[in-house]
N, C-alpha and C. Protein backbone atom coordinates (compact mmCIF):
# COMPACT_ATOMS: atom_id res chain seq x y z
N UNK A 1 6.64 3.02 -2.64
CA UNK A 1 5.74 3.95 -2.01
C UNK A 1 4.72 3.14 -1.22
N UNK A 2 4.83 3.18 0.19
CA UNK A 2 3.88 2.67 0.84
C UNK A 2 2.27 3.10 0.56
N UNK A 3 1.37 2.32 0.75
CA UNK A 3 0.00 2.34 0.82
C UNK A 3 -0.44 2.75 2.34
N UNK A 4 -1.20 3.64 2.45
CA UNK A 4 -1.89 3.70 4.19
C UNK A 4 -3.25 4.20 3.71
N UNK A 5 -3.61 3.18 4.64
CA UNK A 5 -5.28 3.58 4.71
C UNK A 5 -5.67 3.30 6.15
N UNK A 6 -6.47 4.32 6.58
CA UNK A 6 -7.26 4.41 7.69
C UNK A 6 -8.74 3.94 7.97
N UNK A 7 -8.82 3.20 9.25
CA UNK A 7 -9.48 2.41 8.91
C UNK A 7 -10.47 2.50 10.55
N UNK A 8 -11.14 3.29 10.85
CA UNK A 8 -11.85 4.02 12.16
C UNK A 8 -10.45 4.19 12.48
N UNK A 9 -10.18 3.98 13.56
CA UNK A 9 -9.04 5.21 14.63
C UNK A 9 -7.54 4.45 14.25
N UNK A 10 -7.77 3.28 13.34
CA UNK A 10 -6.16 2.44 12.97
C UNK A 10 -5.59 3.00 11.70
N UNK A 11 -4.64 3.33 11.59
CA UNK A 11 -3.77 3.68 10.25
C UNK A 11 -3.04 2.10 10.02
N UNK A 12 -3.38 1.24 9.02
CA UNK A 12 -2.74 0.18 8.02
C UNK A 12 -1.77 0.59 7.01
N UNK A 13 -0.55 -0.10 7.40
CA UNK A 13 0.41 0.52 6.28
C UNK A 13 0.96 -0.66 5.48
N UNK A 14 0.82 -0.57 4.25
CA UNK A 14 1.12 -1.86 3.11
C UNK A 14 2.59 -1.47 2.37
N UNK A 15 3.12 -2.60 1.74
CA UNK A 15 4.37 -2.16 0.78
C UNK A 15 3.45 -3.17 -0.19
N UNK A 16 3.98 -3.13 -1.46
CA UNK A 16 3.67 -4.05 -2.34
C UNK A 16 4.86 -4.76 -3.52
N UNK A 17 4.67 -5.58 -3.96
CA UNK A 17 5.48 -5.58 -5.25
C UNK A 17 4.75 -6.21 -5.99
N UNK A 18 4.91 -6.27 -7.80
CA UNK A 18 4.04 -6.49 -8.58
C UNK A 18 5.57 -7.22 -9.48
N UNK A 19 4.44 -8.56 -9.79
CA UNK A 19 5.49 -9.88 -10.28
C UNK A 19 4.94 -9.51 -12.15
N UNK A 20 5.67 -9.69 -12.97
CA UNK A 20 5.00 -9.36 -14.49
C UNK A 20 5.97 -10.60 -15.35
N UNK A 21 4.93 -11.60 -15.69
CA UNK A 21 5.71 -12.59 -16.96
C UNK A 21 5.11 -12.45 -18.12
N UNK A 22 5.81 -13.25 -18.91
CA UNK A 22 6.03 -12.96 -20.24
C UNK A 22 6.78 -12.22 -21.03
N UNK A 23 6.69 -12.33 -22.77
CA UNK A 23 7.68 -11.18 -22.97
C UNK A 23 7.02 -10.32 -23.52
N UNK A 24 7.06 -8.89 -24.61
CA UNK A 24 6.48 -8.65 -25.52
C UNK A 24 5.85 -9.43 -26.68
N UNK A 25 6.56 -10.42 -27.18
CA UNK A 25 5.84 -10.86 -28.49
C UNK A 25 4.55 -12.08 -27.98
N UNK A 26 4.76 -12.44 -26.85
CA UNK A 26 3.66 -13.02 -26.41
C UNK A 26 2.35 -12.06 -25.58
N UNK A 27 1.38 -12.15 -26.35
CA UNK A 27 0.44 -11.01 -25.89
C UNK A 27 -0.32 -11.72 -25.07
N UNK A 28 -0.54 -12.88 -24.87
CA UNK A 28 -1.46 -13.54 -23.38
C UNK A 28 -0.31 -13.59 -22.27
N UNK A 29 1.03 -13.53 -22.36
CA UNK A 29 1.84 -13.41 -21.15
C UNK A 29 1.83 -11.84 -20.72
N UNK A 30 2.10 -11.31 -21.34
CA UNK A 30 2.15 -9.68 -21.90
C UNK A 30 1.58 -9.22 -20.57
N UNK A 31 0.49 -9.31 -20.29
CA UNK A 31 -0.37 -8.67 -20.00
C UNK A 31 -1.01 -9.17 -18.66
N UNK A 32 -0.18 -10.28 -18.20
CA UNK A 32 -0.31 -11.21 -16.55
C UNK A 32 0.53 -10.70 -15.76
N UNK A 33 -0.22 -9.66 -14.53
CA UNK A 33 0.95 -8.95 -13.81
C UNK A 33 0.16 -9.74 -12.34
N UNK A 34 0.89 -9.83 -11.32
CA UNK A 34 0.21 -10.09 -9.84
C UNK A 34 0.79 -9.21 -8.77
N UNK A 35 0.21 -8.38 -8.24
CA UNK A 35 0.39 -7.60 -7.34
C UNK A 35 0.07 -8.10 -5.95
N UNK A 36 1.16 -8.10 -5.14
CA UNK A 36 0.74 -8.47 -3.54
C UNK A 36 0.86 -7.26 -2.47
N UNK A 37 -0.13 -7.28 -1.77
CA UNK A 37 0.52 -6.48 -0.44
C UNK A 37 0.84 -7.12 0.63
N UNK A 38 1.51 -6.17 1.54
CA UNK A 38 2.32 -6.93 2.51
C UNK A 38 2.45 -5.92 3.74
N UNK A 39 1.86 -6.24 5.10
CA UNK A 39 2.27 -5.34 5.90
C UNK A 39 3.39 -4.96 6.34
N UNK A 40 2.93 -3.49 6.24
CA UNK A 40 4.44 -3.17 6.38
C UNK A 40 5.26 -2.63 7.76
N UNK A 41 4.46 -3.02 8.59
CA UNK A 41 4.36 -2.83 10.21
C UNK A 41 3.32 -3.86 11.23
N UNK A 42 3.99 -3.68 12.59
CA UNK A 42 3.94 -4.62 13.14
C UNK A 42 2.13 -4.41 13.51
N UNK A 43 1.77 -2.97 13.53
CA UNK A 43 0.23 -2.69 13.71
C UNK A 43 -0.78 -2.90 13.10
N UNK A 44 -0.16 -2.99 11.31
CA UNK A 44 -1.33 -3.74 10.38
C UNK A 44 -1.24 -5.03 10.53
N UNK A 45 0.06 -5.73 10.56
CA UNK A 45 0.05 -7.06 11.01
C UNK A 45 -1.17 -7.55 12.04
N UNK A 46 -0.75 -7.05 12.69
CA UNK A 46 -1.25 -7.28 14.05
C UNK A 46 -3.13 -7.52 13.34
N UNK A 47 -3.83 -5.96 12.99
CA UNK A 47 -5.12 -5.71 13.13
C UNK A 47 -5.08 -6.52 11.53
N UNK A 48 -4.37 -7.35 10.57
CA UNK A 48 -5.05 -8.87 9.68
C UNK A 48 -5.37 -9.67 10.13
N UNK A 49 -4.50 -9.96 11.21
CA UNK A 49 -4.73 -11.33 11.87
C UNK A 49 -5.73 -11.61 12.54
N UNK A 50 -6.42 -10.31 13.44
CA UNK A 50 -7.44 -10.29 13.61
C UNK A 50 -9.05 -10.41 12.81
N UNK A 51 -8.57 -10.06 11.84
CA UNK A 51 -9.75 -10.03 10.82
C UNK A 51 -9.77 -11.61 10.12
């Protein structure tokens, strides 16, 4: 499910995926997830690079 957020007159559109290690019986891995976003078009691209 894409992310969009508007941002004055630009619509930014993100995908993400979320990386999760460890297993259950380890409860300090358990619980280490990292989520990235990623544009998901050439127009948010565009208006990061600028920023």
């Amino acid at each position: 499910m894409p992310l969009r957020l508007r941002v004055g007159d630009a619509a930014l559109s993100f995908f993400s995926t979320v990386t999760t290690f460890g297993t259950p019986v380890d409860i300090t891995l358990a619980e280490l997830s990292i989520v990235q976003l990623f544009a998901a078009d050439a127009t948010t691209a565009a208006a990061l690079q600028t920023l």
